[in-house]
C-alpha atoms as a PDB file:
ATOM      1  CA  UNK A   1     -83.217  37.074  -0.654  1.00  0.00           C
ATOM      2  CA  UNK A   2     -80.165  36.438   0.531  1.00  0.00           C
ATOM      3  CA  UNK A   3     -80.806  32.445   1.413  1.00  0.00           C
ATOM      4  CA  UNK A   4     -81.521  32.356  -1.789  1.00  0.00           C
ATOM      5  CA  UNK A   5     -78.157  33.177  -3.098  1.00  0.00           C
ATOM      6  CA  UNK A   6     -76.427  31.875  -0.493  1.00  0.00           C
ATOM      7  CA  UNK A   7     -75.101  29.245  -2.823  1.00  0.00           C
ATOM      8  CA  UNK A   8     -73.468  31.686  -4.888  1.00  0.00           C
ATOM      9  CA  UNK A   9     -71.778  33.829  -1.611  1.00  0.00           C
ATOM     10  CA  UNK A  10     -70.159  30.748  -0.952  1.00  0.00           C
ATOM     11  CA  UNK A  11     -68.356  30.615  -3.595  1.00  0.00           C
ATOM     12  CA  UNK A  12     -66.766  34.344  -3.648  1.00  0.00           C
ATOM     13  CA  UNK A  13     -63.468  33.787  -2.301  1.00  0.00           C
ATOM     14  CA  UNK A  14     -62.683  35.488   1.365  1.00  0.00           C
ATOM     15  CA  UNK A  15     -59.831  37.186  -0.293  1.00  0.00           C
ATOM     16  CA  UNK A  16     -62.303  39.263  -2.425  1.00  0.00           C
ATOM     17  CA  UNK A  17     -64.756  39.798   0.780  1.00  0.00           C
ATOM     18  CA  UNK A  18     -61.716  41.258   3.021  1.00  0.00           C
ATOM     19  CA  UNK A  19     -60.703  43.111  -0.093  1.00  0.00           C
ATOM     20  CA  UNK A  20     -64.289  45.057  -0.017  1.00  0.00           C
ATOM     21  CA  UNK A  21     -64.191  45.580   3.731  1.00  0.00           C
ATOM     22  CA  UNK A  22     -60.825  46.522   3.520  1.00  0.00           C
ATOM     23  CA  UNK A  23     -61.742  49.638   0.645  1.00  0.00           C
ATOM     24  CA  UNK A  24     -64.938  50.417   2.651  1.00  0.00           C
ATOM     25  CA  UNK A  25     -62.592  51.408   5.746  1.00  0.00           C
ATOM     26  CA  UNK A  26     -60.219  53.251   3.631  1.00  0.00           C
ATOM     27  CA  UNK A  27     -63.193  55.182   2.164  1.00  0.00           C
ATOM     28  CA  UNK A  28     -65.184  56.172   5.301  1.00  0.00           C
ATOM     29  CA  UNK A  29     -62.190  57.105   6.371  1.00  0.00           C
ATOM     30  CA  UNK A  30     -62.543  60.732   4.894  1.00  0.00           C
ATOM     31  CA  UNK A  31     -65.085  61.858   6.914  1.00  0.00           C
ATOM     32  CA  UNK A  32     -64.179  60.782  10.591  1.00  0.00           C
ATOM     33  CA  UNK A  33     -63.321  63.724  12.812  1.00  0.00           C
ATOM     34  CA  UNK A  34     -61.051  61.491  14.860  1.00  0.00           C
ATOM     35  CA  UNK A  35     -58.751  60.636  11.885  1.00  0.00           C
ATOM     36  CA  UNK A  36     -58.798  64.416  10.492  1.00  0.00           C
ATOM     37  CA  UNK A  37     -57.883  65.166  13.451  1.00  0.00           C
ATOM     38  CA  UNK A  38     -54.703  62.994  13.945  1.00  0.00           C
ATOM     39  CA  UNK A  39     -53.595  64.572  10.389  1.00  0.00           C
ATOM     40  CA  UNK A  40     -53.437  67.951  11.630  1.00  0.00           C
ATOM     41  CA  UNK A  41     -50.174  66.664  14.000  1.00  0.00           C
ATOM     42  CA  UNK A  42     -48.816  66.362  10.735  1.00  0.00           C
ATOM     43  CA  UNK A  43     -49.011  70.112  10.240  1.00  0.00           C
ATOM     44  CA  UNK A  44     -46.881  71.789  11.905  1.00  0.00           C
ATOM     45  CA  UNK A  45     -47.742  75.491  10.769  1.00  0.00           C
ATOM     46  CA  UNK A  46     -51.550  76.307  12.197  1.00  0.00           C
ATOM     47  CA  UNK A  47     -52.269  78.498   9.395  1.00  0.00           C
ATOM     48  CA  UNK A  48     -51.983  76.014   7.502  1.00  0.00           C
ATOM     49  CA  UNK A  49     -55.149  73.971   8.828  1.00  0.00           C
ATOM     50  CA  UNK A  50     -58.038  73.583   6.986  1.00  0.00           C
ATOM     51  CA  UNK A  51     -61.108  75.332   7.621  1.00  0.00           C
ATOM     52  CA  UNK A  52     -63.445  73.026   9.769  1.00  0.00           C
ATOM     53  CA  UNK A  53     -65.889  73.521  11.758  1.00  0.00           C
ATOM     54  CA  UNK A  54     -63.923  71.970  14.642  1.00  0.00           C
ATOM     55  CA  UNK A  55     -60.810  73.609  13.610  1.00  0.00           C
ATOM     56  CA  UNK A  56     -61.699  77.229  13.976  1.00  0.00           C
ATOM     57  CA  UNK A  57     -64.255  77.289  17.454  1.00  0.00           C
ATOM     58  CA  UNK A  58     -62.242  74.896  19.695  1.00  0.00           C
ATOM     59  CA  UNK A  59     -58.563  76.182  20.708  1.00  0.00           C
ATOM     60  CA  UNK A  60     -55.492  73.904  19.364  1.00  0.00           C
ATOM     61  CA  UNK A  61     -54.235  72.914  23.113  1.00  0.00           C
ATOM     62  CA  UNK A  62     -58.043  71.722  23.464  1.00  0.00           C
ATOM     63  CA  UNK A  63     -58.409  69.988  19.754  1.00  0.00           C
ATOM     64  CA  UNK A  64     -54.915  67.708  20.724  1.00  0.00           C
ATOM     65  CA  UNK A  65     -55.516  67.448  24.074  1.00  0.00           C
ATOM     66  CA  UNK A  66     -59.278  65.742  23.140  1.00  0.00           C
ATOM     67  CA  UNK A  67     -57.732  64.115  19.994  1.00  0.00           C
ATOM     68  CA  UNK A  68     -54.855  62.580  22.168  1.00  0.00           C
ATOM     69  CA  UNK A  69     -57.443  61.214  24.751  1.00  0.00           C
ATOM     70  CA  UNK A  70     -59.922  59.853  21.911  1.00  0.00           C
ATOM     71  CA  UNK A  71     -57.267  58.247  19.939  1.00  0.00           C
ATOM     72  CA  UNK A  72     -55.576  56.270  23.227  1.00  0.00           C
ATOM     73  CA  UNK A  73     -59.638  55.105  24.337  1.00  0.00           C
ATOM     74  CA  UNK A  74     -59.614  53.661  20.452  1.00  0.00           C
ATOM     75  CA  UNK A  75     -55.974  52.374  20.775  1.00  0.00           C
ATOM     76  CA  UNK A  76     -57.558  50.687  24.259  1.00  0.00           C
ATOM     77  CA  UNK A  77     -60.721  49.397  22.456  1.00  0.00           C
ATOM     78  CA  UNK A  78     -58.357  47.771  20.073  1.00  0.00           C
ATOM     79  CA  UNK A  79     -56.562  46.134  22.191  1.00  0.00           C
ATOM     80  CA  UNK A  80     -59.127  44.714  24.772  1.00  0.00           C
ATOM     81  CA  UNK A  81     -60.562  43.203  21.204  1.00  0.00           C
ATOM     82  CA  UNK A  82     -57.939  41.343  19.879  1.00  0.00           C
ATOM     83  CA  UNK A  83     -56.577  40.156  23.630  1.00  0.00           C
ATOM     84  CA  UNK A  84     -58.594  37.302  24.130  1.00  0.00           C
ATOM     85  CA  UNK A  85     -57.740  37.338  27.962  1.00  0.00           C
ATOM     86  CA  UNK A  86     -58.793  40.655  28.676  1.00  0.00           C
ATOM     87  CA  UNK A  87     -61.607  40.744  26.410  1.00  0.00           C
ATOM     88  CA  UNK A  88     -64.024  40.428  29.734  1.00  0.00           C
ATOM     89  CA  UNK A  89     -63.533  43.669  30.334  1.00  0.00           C
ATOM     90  CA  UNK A  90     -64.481  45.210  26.908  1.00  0.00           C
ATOM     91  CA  UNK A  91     -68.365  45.700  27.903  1.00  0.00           C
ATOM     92  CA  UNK A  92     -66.790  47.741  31.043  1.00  0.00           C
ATOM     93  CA  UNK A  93     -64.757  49.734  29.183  1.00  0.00           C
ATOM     94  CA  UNK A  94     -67.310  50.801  26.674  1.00  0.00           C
ATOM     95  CA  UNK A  95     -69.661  51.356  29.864  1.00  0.00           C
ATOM     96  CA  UNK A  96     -66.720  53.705  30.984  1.00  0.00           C
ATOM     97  CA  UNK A  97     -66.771  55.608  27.778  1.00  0.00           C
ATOM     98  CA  UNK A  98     -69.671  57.421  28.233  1.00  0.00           C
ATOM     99  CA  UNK A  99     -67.962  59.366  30.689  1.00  0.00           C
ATOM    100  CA  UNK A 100     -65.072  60.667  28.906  1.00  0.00           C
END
């Protein structure tokens, strides 16, 4: 089906393509752990929290401390990914992941 309207997807302009990408990020989003995570460094009161799951069994020290060490492995993968130089060591890294 979609050789058949591959005449047509050529002429949607790259601008709109990015621009659907682009607001299916922002919308999954909303559901990652990882990113709900981050937020709650921008609360400083604990009460305040909300009520996940993964909020209320794990202790704070342990949420950050796993949150910190998640979000610098994804700050990694993003680099080793848009380095060209280093990007020969992307399959290792992801190899290395499993341990974490």
């Amino acid at each position: 089906a979609s050789l058949a309207l591959s005449s047509v997807i050529n002429n949607v302009p790259k601008a709109v393509t990015f621009g659907i990408f682009l607001v299916m990020g922002f919308s999954s989003l909303s559901g990652n752990q990882l990113f709900e995570r981050v937020w709650l460094w921008t609360i400083w009161d604990r009460t305040l929290y909300p009520r996940f799951r993964f909020v209320t069994r794990v202790p704070y020290a342990s949420l950050h401390k796993y949150t910190v060490i998640q979000f610098f492995c994804f700050v990694v993968l993003y680099v080793l990914t848009s380095v060209s130089a280093v990007a020969v060591v992307f399959p290792f890294f992801m190899a290395s992941l499993v341990f974490v």
